[in-house]
Protein backbone atom coordinates (compact mmCIF):
# COMPACT_ATOMS: atom_id res chain seq x y z
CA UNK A 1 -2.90 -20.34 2.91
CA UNK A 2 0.51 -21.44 5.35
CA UNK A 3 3.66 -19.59 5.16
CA UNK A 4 4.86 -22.39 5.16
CA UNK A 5 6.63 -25.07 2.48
CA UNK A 6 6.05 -22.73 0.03
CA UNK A 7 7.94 -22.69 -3.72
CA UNK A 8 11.54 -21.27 -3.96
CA UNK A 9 10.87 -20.53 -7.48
CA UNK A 10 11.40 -16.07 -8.37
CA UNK A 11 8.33 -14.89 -10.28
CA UNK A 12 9.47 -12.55 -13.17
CA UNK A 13 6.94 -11.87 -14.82
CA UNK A 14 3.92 -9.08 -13.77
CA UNK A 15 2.33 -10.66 -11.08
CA UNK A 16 -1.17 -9.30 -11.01
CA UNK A 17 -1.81 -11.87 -14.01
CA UNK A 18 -0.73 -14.91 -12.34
CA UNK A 19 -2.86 -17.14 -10.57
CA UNK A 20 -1.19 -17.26 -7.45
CA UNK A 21 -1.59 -13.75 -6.68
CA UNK A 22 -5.11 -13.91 -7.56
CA UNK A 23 -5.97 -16.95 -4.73
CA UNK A 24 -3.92 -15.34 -2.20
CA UNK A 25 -6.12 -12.32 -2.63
CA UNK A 26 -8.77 -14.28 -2.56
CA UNK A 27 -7.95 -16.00 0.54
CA UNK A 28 -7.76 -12.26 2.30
CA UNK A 29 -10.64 -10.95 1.09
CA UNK A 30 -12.54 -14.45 2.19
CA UNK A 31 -10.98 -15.61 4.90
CA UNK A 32 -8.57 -13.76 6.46
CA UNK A 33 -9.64 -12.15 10.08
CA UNK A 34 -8.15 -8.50 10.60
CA UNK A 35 -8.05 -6.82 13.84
CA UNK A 36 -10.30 -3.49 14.21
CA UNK A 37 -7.82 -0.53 14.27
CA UNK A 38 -7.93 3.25 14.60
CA UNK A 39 -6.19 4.21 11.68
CA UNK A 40 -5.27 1.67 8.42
CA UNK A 41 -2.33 2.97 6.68
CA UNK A 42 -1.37 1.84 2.91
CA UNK A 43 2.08 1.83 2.09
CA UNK A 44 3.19 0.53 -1.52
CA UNK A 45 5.24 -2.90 -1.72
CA UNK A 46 8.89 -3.31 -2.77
CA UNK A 47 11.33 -4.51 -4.75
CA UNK A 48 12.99 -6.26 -1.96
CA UNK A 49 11.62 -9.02 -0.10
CA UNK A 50 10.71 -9.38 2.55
CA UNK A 51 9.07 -6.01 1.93
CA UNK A 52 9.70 -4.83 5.27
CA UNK A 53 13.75 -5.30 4.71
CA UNK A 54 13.40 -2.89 2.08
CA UNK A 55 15.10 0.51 2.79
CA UNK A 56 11.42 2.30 2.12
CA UNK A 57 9.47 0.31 4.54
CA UNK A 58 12.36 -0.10 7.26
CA UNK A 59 11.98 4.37 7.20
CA UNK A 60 7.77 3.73 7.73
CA UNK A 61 8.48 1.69 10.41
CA UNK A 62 10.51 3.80 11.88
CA UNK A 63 8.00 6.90 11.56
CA UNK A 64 4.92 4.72 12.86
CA UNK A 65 6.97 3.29 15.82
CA UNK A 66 7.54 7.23 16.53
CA UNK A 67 3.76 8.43 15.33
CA UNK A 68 1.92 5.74 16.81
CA UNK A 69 1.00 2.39 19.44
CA UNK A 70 0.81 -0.53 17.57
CA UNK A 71 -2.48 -1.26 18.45
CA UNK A 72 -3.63 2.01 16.78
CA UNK A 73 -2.67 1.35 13.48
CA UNK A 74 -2.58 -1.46 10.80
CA UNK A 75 -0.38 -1.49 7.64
CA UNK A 76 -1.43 -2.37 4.39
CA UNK A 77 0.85 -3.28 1.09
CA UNK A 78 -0.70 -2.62 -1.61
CA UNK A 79 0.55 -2.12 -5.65
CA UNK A 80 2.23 -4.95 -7.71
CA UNK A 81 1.14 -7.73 -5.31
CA UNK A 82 -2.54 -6.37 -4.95
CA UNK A 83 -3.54 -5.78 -1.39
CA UNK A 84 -1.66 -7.76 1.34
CA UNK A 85 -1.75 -6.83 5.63
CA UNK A 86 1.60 -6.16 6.24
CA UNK A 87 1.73 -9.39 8.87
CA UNK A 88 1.15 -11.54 5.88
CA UNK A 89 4.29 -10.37 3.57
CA UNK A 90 6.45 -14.00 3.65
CA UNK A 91 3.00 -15.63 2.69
CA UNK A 92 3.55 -17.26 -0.55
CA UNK A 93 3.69 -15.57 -3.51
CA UNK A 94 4.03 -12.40 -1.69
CA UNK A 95 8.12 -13.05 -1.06
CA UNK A 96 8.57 -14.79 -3.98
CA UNK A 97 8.38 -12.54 -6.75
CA UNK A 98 10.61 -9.68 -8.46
CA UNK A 99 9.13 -6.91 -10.66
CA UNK A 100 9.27 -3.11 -11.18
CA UNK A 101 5.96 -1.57 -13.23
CA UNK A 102 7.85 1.12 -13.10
CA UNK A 103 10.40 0.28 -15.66
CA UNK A 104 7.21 -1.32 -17.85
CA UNK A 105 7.18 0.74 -21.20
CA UNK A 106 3.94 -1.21 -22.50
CA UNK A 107 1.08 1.23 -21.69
CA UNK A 108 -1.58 -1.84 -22.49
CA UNK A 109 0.30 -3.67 -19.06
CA UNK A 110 -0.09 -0.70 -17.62
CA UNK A 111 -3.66 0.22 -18.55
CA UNK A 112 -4.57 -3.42 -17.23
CA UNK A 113 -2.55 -3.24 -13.42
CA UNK A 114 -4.93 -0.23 -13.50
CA UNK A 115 -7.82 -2.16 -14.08
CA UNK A 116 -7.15 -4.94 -11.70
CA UNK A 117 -5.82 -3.19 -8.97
CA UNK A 118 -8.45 -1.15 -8.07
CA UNK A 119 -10.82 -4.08 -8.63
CA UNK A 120 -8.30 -5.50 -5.52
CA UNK A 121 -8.56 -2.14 -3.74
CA UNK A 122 -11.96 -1.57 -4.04
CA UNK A 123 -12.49 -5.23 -2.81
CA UNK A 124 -9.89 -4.61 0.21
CA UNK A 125 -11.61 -1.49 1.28
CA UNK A 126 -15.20 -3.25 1.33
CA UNK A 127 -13.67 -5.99 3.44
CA UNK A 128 -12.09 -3.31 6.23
CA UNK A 129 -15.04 -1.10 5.73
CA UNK A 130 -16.26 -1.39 9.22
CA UNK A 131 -12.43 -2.44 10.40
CA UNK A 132 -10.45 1.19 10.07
CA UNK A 133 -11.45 5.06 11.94
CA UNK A 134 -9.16 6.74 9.22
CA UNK A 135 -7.40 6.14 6.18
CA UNK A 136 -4.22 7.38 5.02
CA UNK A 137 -2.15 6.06 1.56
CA UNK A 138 1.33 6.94 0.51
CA UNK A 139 2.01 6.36 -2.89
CA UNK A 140 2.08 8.30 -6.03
CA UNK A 141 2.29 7.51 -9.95
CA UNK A 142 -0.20 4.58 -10.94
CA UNK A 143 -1.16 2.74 -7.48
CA UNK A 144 -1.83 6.46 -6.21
CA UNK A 145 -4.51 6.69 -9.41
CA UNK A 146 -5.53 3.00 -8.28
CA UNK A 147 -6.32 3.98 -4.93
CA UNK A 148 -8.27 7.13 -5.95
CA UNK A 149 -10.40 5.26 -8.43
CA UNK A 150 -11.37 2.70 -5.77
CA UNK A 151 -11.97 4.90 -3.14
CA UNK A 152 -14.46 7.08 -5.54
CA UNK A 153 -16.11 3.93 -6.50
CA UNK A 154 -16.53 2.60 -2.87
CA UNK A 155 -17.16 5.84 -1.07
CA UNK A 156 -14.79 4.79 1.36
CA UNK A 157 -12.68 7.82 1.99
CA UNK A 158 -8.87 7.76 1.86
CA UNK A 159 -6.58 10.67 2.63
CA UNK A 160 -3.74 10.45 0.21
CA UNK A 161 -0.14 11.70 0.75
CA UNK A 162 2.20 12.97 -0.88
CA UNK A 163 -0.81 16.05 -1.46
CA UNK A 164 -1.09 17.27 -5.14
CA UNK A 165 0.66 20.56 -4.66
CA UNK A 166 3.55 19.07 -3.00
CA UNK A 167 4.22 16.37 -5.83
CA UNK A 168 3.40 19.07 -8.37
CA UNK A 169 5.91 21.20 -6.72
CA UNK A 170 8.38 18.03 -6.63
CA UNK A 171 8.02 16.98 -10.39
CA UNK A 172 11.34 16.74 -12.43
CA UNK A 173 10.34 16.44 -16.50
CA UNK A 174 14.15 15.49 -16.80
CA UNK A 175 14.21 12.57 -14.15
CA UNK A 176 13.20 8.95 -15.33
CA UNK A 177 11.01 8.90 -12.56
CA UNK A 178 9.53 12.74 -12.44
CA UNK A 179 7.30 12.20 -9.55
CA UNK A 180 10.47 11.53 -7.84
CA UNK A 181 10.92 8.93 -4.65
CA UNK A 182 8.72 8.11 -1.27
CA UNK A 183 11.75 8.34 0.06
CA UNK A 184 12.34 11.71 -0.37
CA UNK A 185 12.58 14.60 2.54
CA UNK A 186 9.68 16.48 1.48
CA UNK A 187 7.31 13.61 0.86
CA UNK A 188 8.30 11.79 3.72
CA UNK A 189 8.16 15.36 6.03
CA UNK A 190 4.22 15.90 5.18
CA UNK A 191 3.39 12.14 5.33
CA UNK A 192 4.73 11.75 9.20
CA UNK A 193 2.20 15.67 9.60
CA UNK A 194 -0.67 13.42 8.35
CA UNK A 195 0.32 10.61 10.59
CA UNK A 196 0.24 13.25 13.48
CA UNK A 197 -2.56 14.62 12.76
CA UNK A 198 -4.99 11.70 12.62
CA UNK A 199 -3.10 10.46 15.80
CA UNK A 200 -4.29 13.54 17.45
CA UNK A 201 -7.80 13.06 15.88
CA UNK A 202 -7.71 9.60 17.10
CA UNK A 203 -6.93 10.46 20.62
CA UNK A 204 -9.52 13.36 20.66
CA UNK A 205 -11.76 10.81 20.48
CA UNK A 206 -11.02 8.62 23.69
CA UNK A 207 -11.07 11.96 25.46
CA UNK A 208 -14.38 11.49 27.84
């Protein structure tokens, strides 16, 4: 797959049906060489794109550059666009599309990015089985019961922030969104402790 010469054209509508999305994956689970590294990290993708000029994934940036070196950690996108390393995000169709599942209101869409993103999670975590120490995944809502379901079925353990009680204690019945934001303090506060602490249990390890 190039970067480069690559279609202009905005894809509107969900893109885990299309095609495009489906070769790309493809080509990562196939072909696509990852470096070994400590500690993978999933983060989920964005509205904006690139995804890493997106207000969200500008803040993880900012907290890895603080947590970690970068040749401890890898970054993951993963949601929407199915499973993409971070270093691939103007790949086409990965730059190229606009969609929000959260403002879907057709539970059988729903029900089937469900299906089909674990079936890309479960296939991403095979591929990186032997490639990542630790795993960590931010997310909440649907991709955080994606990533469960494909963890379970792969016995690949991933340690998943936001934790339960905090999102429990964060949920808003009167908010659109009632899980709330990434973005917000409280999420963001115990997501940088996790980062901390498998840094520490990362360096434990190189101790002689």
């Amino acid at each position: 797959m190039n970067r480069e010469n690559t279609p202009s054209i905005l894809l509107h509508d969900p893109p885990f049906y299309r095609r495009e999305f489906e070769d790309a994956y493809r080509y990562i689970i196939e072909e696509y060489h990852i470096e070994p590294r400590k500690v993978g990290i999933f983060i989920p993708c964005a509205v904006r794109k690139p995804y890493s000029s997106s207000p969200s994934h500008r803040l993880f940036q900012k907290i890895f550059s603080e947590v970690f070196s970068g040749s401890d950690y890898h970054a993951t996108i993963f949601g929407t666009c199915g499973t993409v390393p971070a270093e691939l995000e103007l790949m086409y169709p990965y730059a190229q599309y606009h969609y929000m599942l959260g403002k879907c209101s057709d539970i059988r869409v729903k029900n089937d990015f469900l299906k089909i993103e674990t079936y890309r999670l479960k296939g991403y975590l095979e591929k990186t089985r032997e490639t990542y120490d630790y795993r960590i995944a931010y997310c909440i809502g649907i991709f955080r019961e994606a990533m469960v379901r494909a963890s379970e079925e792969t016995a690949i353990p991933v340690t998943l922030y936001p934790t339960v009680p905090t999102i429990e204690r964060m949920y808003d019945d009167d908010c659109p969104f009632p899980e709330g934001s990434l973005s917000m303090q409280e999420y963001i506060d115990e997501f940088r402790g996790g980062l901390l602490r498998v840094r520490d249990l990362v360096r434990d390890v190189r101790v002689p």
